[in-house]
Protein backbone atom coordinates (compact mmCIF):
# COMPACT_ATOMS: atom_id res chain seq x y z
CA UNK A 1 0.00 0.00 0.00
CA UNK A 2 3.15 2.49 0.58
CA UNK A 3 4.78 1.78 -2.49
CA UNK A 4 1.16 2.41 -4.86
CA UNK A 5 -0.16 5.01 -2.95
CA UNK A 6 3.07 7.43 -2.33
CA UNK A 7 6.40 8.04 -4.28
CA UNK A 8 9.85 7.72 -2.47
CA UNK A 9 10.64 10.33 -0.60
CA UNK A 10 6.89 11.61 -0.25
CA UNK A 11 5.06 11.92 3.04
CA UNK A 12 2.37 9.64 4.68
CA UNK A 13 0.24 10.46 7.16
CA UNK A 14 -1.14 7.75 9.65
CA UNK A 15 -3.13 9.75 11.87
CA UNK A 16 -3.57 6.40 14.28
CA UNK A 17 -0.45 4.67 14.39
CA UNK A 18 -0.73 1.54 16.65
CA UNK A 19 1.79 -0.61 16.84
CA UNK A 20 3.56 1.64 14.28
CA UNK A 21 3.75 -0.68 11.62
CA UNK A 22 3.11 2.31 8.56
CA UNK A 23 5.97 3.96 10.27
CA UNK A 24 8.03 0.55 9.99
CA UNK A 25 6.68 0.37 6.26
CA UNK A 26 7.76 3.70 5.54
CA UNK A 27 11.20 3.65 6.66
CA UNK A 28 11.42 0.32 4.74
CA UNK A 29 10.41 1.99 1.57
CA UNK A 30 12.09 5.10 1.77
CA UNK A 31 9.04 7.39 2.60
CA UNK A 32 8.68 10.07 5.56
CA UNK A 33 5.74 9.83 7.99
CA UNK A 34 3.98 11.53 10.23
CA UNK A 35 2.13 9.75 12.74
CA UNK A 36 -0.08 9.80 15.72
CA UNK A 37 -0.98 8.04 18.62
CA UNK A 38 -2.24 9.09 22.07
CA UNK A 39 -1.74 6.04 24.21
CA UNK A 40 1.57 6.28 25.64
CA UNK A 41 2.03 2.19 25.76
CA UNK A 42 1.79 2.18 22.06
CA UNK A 43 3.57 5.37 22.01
CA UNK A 44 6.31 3.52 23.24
CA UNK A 45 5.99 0.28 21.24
CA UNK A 46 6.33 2.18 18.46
CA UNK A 47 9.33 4.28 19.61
CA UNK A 48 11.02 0.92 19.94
CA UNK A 49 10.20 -0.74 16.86
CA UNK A 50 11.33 2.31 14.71
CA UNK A 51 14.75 1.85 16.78
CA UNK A 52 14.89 -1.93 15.60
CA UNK A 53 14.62 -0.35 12.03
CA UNK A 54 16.58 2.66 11.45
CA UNK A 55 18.86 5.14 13.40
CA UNK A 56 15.78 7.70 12.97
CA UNK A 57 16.20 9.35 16.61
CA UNK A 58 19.52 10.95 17.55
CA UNK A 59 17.86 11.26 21.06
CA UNK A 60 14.65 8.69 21.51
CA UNK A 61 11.89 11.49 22.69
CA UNK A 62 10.40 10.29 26.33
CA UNK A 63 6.81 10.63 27.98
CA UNK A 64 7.17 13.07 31.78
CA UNK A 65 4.67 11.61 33.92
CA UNK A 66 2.19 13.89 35.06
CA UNK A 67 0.60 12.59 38.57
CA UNK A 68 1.98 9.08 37.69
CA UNK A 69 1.00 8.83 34.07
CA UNK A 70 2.80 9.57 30.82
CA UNK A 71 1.44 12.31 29.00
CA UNK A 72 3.39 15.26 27.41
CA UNK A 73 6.77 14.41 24.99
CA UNK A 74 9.83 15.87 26.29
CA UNK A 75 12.55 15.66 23.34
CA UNK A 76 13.99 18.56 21.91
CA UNK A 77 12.25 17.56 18.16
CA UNK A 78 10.31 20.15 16.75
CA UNK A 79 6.61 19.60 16.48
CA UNK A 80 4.93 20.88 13.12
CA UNK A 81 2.35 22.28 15.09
């Protein structure tokens, strides 16, 4: 689905990432992604399977806890928004 639907080196957007396997896909296929996901156990899954896969993070961006749980990313990426 990558490879028919978006030309190397083009963007895909995977507003609910899961697991993270479009992520995975892309950096497979030599796309860019952006991606989304708002529970912070998948948040990390995914974290660690794009590790397995590419050298993607010069620092691996981290959940702060807020009142025990994770919530707000504290790398120093830039956000598009």
């Amino acid at each position: 689905m990558i490879k028919a639907s978006c030309p190397e080196n083009g963007i895909v957007l995977d507003p609910f990432a899961g697991t993270g396997t479009t992520a995975v896909a892309c950096l497979l296929n030599k796309r860019h992604y952006i991606t989304y996901e708002l529970n912070p156990e998948y948040y990390e899954m995914i974290v660690k399977r794009i590790e397995r896969h590419s050298s993607f993070f010069l620092q691996p961006p981290t959940l702060a806890k807020v009142n025990g749980e994770a919530r707000k990313e504290t790398s120093n990426q830039q956000s598009l928004f």
